[in-house]
C-alpha atoms as a PDB file:
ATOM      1  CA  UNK A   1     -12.440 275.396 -34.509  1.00  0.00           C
ATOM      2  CA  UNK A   2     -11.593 273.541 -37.643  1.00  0.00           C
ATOM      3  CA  UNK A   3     -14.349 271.203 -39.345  1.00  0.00           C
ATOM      4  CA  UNK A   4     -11.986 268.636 -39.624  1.00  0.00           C
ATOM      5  CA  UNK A   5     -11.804 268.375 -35.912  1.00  0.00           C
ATOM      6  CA  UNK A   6     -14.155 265.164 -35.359  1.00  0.00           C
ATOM      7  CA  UNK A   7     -13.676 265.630 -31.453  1.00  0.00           C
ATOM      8  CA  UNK A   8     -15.893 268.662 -31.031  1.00  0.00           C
ATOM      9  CA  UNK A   9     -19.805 268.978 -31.034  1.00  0.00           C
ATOM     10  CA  UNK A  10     -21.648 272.117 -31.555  1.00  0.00           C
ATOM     11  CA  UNK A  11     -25.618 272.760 -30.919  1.00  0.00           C
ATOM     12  CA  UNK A  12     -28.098 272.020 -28.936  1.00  0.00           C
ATOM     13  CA  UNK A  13     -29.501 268.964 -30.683  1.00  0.00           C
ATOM     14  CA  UNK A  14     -26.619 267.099 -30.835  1.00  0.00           C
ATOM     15  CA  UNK A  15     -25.209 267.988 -27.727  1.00  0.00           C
ATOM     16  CA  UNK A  16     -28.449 267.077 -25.834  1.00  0.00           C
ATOM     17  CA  UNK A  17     -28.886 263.435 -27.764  1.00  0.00           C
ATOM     18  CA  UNK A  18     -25.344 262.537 -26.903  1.00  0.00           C
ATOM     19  CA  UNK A  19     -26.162 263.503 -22.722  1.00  0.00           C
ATOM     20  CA  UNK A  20     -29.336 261.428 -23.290  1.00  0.00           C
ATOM     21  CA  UNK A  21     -27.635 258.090 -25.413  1.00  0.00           C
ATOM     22  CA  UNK A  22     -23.996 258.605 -24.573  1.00  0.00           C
ATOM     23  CA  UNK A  23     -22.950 260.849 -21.647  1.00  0.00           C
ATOM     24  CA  UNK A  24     -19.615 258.504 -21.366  1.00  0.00           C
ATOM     25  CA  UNK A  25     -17.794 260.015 -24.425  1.00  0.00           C
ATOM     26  CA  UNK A  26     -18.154 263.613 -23.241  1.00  0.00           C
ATOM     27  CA  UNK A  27     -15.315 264.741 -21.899  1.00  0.00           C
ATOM     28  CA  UNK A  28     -16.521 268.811 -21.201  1.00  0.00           C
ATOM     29  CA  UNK A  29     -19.352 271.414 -22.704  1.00  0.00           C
ATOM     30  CA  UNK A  30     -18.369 274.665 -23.061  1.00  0.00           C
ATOM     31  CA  UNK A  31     -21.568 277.193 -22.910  1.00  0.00           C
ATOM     32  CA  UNK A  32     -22.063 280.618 -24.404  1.00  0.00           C
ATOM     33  CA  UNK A  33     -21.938 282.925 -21.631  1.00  0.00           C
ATOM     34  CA  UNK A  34     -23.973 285.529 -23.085  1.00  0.00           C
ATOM     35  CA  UNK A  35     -26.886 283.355 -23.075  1.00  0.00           C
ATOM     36  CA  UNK A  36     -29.153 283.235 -20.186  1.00  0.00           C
ATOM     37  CA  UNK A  37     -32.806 281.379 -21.341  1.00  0.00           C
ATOM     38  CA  UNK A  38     -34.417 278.289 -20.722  1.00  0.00           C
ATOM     39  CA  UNK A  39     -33.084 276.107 -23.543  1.00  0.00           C
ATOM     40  CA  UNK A  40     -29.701 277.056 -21.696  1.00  0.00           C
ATOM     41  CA  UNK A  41     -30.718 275.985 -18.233  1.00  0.00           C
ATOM     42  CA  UNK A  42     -32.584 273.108 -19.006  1.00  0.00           C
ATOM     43  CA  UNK A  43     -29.172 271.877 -20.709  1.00  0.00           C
ATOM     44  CA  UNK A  44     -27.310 272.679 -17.547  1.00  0.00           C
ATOM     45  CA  UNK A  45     -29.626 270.318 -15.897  1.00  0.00           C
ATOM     46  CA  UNK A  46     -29.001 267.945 -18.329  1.00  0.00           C
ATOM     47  CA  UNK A  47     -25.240 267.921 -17.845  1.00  0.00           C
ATOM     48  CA  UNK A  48     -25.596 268.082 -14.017  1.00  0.00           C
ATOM     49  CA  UNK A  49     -27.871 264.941 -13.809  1.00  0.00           C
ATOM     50  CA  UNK A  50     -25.444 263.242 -16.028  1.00  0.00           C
ATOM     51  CA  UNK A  51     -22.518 264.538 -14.300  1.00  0.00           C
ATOM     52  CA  UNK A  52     -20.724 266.033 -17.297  1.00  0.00           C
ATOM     53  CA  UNK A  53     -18.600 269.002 -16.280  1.00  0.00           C
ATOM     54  CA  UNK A  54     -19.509 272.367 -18.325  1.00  0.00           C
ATOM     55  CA  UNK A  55     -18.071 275.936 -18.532  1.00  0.00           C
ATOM     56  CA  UNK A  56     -19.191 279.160 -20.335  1.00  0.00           C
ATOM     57  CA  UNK A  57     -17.113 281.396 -22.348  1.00  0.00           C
ATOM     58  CA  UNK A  58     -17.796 284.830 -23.931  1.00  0.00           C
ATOM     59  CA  UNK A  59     -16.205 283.729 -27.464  1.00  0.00           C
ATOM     60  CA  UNK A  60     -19.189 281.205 -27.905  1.00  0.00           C
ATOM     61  CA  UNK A  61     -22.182 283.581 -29.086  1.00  0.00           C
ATOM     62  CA  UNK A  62     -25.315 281.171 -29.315  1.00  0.00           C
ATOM     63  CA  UNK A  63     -24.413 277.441 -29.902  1.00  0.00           C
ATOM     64  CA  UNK A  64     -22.739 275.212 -26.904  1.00  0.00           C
ATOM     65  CA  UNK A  65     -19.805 272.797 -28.012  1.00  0.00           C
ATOM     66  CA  UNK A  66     -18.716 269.622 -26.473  1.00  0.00           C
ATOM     67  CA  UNK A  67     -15.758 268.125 -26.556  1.00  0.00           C
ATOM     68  CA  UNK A  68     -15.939 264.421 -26.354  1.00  0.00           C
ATOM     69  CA  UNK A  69     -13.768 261.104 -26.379  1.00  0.00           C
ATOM     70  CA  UNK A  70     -11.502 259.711 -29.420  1.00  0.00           C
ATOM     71  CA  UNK A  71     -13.688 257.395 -31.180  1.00  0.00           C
ATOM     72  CA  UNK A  72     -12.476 254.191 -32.928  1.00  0.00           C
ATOM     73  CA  UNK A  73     -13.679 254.423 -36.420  1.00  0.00           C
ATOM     74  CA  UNK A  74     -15.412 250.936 -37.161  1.00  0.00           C
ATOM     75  CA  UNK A  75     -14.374 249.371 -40.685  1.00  0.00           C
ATOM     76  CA  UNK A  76     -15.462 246.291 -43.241  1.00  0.00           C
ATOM     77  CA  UNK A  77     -13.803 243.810 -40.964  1.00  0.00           C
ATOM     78  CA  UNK A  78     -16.295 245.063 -37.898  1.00  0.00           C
ATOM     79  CA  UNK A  79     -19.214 245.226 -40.012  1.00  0.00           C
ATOM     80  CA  UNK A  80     -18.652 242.061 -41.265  1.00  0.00           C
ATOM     81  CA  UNK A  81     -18.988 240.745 -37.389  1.00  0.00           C
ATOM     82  CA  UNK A  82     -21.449 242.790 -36.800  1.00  0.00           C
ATOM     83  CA  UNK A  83     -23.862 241.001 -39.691  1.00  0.00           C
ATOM     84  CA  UNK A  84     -22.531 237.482 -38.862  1.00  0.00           C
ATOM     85  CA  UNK A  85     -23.758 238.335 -35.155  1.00  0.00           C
ATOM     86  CA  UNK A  86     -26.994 239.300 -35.909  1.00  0.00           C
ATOM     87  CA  UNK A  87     -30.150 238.103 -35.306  1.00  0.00           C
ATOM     88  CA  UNK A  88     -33.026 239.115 -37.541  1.00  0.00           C
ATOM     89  CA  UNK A  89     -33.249 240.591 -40.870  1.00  0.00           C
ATOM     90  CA  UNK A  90     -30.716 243.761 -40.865  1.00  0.00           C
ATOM     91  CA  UNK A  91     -31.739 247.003 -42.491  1.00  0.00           C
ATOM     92  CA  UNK A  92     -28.818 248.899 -43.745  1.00  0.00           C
ATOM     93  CA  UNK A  93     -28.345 252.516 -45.054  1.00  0.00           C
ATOM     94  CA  UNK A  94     -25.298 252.641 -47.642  1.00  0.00           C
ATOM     95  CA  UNK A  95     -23.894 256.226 -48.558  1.00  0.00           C
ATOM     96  CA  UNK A  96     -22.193 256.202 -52.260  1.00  0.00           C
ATOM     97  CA  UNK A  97     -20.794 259.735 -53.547  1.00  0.00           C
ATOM     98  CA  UNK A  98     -22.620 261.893 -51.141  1.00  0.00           C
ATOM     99  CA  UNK A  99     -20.292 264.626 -51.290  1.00  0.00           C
ATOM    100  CA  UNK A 100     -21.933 267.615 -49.147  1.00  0.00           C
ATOM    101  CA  UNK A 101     -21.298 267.025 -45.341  1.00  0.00           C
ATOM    102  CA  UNK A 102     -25.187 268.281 -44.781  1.00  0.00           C
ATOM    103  CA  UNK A 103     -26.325 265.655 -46.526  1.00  0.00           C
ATOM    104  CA  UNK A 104     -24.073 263.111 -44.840  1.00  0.00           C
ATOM    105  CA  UNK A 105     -25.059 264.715 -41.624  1.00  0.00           C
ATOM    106  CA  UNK A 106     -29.033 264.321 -42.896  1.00  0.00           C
ATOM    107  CA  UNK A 107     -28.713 261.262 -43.724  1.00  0.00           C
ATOM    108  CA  UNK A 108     -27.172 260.150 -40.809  1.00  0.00           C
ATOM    109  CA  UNK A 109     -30.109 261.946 -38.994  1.00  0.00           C
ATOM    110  CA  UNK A 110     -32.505 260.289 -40.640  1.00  0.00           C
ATOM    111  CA  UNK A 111     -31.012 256.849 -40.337  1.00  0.00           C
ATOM    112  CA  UNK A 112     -31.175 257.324 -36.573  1.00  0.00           C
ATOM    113  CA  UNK A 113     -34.589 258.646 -36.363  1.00  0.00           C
ATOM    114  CA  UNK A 114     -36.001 255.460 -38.320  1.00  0.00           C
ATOM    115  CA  UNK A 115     -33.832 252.818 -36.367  1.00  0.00           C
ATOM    116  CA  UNK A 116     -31.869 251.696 -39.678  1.00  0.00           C
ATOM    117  CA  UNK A 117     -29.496 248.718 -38.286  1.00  0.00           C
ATOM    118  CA  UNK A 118     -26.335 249.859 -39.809  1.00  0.00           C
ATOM    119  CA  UNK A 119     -25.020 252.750 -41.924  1.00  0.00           C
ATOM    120  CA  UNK A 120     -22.037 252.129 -44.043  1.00  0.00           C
ATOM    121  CA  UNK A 121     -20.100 254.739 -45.732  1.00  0.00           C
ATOM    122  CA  UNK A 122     -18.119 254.349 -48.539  1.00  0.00           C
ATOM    123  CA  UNK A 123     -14.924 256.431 -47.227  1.00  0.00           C
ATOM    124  CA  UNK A 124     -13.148 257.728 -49.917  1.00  0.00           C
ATOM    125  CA  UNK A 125     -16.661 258.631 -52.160  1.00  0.00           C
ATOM    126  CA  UNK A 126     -18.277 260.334 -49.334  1.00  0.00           C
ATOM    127  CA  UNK A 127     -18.240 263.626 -47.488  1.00  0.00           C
ATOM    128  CA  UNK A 128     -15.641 263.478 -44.320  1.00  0.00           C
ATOM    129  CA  UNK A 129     -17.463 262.742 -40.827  1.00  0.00           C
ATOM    130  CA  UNK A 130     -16.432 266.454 -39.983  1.00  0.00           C
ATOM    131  CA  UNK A 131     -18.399 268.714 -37.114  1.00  0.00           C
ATOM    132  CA  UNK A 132     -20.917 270.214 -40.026  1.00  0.00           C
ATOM    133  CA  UNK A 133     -22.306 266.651 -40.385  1.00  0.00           C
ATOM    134  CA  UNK A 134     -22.404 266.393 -36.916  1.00  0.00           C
ATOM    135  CA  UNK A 135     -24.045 269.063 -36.188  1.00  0.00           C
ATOM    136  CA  UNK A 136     -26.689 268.788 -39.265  1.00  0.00           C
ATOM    137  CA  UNK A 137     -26.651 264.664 -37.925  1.00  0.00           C
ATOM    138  CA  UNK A 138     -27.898 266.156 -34.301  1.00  0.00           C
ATOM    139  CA  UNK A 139     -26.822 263.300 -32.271  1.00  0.00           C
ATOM    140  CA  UNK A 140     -27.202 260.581 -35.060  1.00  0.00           C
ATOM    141  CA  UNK A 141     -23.661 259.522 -35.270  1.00  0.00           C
ATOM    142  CA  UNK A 142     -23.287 258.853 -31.604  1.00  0.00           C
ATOM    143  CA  UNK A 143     -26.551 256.679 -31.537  1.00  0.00           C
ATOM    144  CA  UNK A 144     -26.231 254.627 -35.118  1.00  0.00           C
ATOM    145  CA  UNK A 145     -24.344 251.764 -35.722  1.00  0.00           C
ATOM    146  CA  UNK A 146     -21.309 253.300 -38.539  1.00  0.00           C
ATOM    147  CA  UNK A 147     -19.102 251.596 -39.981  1.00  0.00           C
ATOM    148  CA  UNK A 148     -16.237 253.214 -43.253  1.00  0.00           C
ATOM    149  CA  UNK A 149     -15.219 250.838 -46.041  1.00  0.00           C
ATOM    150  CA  UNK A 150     -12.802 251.411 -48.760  1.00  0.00           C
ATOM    151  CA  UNK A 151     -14.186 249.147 -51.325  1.00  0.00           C
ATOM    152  CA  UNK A 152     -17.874 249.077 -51.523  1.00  0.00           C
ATOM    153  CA  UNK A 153     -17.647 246.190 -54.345  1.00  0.00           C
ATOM    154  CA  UNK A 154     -16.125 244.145 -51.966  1.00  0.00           C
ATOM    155  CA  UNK A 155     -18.540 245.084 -49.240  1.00  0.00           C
ATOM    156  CA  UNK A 156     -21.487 244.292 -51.801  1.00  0.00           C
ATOM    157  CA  UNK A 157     -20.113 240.823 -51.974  1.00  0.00           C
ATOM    158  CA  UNK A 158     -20.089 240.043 -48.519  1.00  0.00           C
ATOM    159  CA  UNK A 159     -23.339 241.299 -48.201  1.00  0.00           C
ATOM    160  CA  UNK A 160     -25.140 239.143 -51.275  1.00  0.00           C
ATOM    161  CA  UNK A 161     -23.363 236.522 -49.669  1.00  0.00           C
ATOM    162  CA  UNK A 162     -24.714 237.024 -46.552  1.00  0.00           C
ATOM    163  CA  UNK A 163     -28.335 236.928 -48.106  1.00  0.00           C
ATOM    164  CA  UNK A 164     -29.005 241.006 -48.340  1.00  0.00           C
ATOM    165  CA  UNK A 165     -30.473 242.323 -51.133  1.00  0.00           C
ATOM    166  CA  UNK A 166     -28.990 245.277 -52.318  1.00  0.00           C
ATOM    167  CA  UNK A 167     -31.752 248.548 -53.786  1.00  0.00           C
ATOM    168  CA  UNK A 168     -30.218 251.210 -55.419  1.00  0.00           C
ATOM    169  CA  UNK A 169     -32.201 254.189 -55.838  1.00  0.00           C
ATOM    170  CA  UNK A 170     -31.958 256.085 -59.461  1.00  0.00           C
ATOM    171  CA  UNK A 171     -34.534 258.826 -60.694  1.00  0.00           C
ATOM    172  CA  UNK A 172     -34.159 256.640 -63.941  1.00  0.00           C
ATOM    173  CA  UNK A 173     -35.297 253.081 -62.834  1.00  0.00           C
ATOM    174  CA  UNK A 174     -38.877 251.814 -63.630  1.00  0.00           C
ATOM    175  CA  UNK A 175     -39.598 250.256 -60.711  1.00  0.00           C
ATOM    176  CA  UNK A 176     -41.443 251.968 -57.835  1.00  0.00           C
ATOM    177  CA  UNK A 177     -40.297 251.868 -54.305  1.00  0.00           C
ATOM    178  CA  UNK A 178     -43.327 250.968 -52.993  1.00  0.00           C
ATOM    179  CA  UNK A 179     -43.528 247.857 -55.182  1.00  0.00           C
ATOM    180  CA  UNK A 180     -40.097 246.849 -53.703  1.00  0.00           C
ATOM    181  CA  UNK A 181     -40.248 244.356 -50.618  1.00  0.00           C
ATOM    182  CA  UNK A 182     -38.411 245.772 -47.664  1.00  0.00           C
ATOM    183  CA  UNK A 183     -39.741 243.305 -45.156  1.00  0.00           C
ATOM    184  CA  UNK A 184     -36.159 240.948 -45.738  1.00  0.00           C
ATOM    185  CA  UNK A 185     -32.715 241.611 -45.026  1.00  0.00           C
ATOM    186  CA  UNK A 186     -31.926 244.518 -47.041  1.00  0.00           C
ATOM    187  CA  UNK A 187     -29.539 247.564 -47.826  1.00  0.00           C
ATOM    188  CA  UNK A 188     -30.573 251.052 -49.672  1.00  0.00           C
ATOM    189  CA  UNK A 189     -27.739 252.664 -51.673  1.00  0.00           C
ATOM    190  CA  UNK A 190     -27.646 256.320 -52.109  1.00  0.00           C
ATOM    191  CA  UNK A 191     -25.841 258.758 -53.925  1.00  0.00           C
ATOM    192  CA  UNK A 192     -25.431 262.404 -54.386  1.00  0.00           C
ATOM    193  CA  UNK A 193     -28.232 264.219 -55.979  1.00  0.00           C
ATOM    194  CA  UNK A 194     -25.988 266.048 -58.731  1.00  0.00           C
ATOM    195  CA  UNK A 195     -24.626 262.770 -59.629  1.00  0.00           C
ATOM    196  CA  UNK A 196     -26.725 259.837 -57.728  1.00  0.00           C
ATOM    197  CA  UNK A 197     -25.029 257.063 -57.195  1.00  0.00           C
ATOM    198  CA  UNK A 198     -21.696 256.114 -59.065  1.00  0.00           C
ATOM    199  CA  UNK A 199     -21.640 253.809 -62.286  1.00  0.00           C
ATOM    200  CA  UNK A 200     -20.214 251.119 -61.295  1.00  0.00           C
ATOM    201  CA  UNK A 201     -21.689 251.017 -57.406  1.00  0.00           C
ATOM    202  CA  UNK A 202     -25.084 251.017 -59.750  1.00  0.00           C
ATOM    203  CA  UNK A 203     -24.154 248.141 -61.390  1.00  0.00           C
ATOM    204  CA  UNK A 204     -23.586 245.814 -58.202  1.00  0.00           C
ATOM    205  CA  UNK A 205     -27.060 246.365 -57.215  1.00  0.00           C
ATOM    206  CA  UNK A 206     -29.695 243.887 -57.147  1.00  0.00           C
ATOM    207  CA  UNK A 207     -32.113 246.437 -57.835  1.00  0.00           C
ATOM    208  CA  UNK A 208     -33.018 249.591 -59.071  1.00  0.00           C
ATOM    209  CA  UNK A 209     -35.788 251.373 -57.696  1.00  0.00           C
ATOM    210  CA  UNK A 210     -37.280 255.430 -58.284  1.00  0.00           C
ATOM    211  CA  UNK A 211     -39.119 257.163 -56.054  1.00  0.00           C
ATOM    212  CA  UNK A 212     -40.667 260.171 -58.211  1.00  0.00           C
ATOM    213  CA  UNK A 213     -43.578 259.088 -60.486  1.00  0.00           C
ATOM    214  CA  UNK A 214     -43.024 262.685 -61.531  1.00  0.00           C
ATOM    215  CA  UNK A 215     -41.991 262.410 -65.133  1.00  0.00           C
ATOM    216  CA  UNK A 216     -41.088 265.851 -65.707  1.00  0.00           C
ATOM    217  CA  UNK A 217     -39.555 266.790 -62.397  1.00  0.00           C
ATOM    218  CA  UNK A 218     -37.541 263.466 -60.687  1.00  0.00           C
ATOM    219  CA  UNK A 219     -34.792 264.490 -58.612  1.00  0.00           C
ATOM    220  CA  UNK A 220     -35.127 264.490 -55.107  1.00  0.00           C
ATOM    221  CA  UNK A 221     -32.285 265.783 -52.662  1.00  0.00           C
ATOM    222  CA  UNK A 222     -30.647 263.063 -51.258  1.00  0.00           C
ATOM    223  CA  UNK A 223     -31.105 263.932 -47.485  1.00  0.00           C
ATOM    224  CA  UNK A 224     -35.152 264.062 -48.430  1.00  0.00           C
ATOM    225  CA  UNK A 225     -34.887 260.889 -50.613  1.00  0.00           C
ATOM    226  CA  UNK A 226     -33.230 259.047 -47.735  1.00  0.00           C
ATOM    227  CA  UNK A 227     -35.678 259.783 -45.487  1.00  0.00           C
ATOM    228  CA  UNK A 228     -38.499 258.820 -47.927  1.00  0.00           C
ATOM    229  CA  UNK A 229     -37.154 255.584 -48.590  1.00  0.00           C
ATOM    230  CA  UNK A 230     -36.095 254.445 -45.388  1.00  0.00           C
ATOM    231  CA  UNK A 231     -39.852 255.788 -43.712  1.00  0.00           C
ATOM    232  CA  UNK A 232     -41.356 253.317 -46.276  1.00  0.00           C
ATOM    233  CA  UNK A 233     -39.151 250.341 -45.410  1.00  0.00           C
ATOM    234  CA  UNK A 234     -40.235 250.859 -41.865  1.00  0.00           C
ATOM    235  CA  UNK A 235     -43.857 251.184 -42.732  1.00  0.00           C
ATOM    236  CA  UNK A 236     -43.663 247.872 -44.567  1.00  0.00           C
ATOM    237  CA  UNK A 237     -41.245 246.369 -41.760  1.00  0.00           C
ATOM    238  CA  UNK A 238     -43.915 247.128 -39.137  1.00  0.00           C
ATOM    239  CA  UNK A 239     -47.124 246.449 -40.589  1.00  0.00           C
ATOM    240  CA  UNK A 240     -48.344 243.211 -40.036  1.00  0.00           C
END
C-alpha cells in the first residue's frame, strides 16, 4: 500500500472512529487473520452492527485497513460558505509549513478531540493528507470540518474581513497565550517546529503569541503546541 493512497485506513483507532462517526464512507475492512483477541472481536462487532462488510487476510500482521469512499476535497470557496453560514463565534485551526505527516496527522487529532470548528490547511506548505496522517489523526479527518487553500494570504483576508482575529504562535513573541482572548471568533496559525510558521504567513497575523515562558528552552513540537493552545482556547471558551 502506497502512502499516497488517501482511500485506505489502517489501525484500530481510526478505523473504529470512522464505524462510530461515519460508517457511510466505508466501503470494506480487511482484518489480520492471524489475530484472534478481544480488540479484534469487539471490532467485528462494530462492523456487524454497522453493517460494514469485513474480510481477513494472512498478509495483514497486526493492524486492520479499511478501504473507504472517494472524498471531495473541500477548498477556499467552501470554507468561505461555510463561515458566511455560521452561527456563533468560529474557532479555527490553520496549518502553515507543517511538513511531517505525524504532525499533520496530530494536529488533526487534536483539533478533533477539542471540537475546533474548522481546520484549514495551507496545501502546497503542508504535509500531504496521506494514510500516515491518517493513521497518527485516528479518525480526526473523517470527523473535522477540512478544508485546502492555495493562498493563505488570500484566505487571511477573507477571514479579517469576516471579523476573525488571526494568533500566530512564535517561540519569539512577548505575549503570553494565556493573556490572549480566545472567547471571539478566532483562528490559531501553526507552523513546523524546525521552522514555525513562514515569514510572510507571520506577517498577516493579528497577533503573535508564545507559549514557553521558558527562556532558555522555547520550542515546543508542533503536534504538543497545538494541543496546548487549542486546550486553552477551550478552557477560556467554556468558562463562564
Amino acid at each position: 500500500m502506497s502512502d499516497k493512497d488517501n482511500n485506505v485506513r489502517i489501525g484500530f483507532h481510526s478505523i473504529e472512529s470512522i464505524v462510530e462517526n461515519t460508517p457511510e464512507i466505508i466501503k470494506k475492512v480487511i482484518l489480520p487473520a492471524k489475530r484472534d483477541d478481544f480488540r479484534l472481536k469487539n471490532l467485528k462487532e462494530r462492523l456487524n452492527e454497522a453493517g460494514i462488510s469485513f474480510e481477513s487476510s494472512f498478509k495483514l500482521k497486526q493492524e486492520p485497513e479499511a478501504y473507504i469512499k472517494e472524498q471531495s476535497e473541500q477548498n477556499f470557496k467552501d470554507l468561505k460558505s461555510f463561515i458566511n453560514n455560521f452561527k456563533g463565534s468560529p474557532l479555527l485551526l490553520i496549518l502553515d509549513n507543517v511538513i511531517d505527516p505525524r504532525n499533520l496527522g496530530a494536529c488533526i487529532r487534536s483539533a478533533a478531540v477539542t471540537g475546533v470548528d474548522a481546520v484549514i490547511i495551507n496545501k502546497h506548505h503542508c504535509a500531504p493528507s496521506n494514510s500516515i496522517s491518517h493513521k497518527v489523526a485516528a479518525g480526526g479527518f473523517e470527523f473535522s470540518n477540512i478544508f485546502h487553500v492555495t493562498n493563505l494570504i488570500n484566505c487571511f483576508k477573507y477571514l479579517k474581513e469576516a471579523g476573525i482575529n488571526i494568533s500566530g504562535l512564535s517561540e519569539h513573541a512577548d505575549e503570553k497565550y494565556t493573556d490572549n482572548n480566545f472567547k471571539e471568533s478566532c483562528a490559531l496559525v501553526m507552523g513546523s517546529e524546525e521552522g514555525g510558521i513562514r515569514k510572510k504567513t507571520l506577517e498577516k497575523c493579528d497577533n503573535i503569541i508564545n507559549l514557553s515562558s521558558n527562556n532558555r528552552f522555547k520550542s515546543f513540537n508542533v503536534s504538543v503546541a497545538t494541543g496546548i493552545i487549542l486546550s486553552e482556547a477551550v478552557r477560556q471558551r467554556n468558562k463562564v
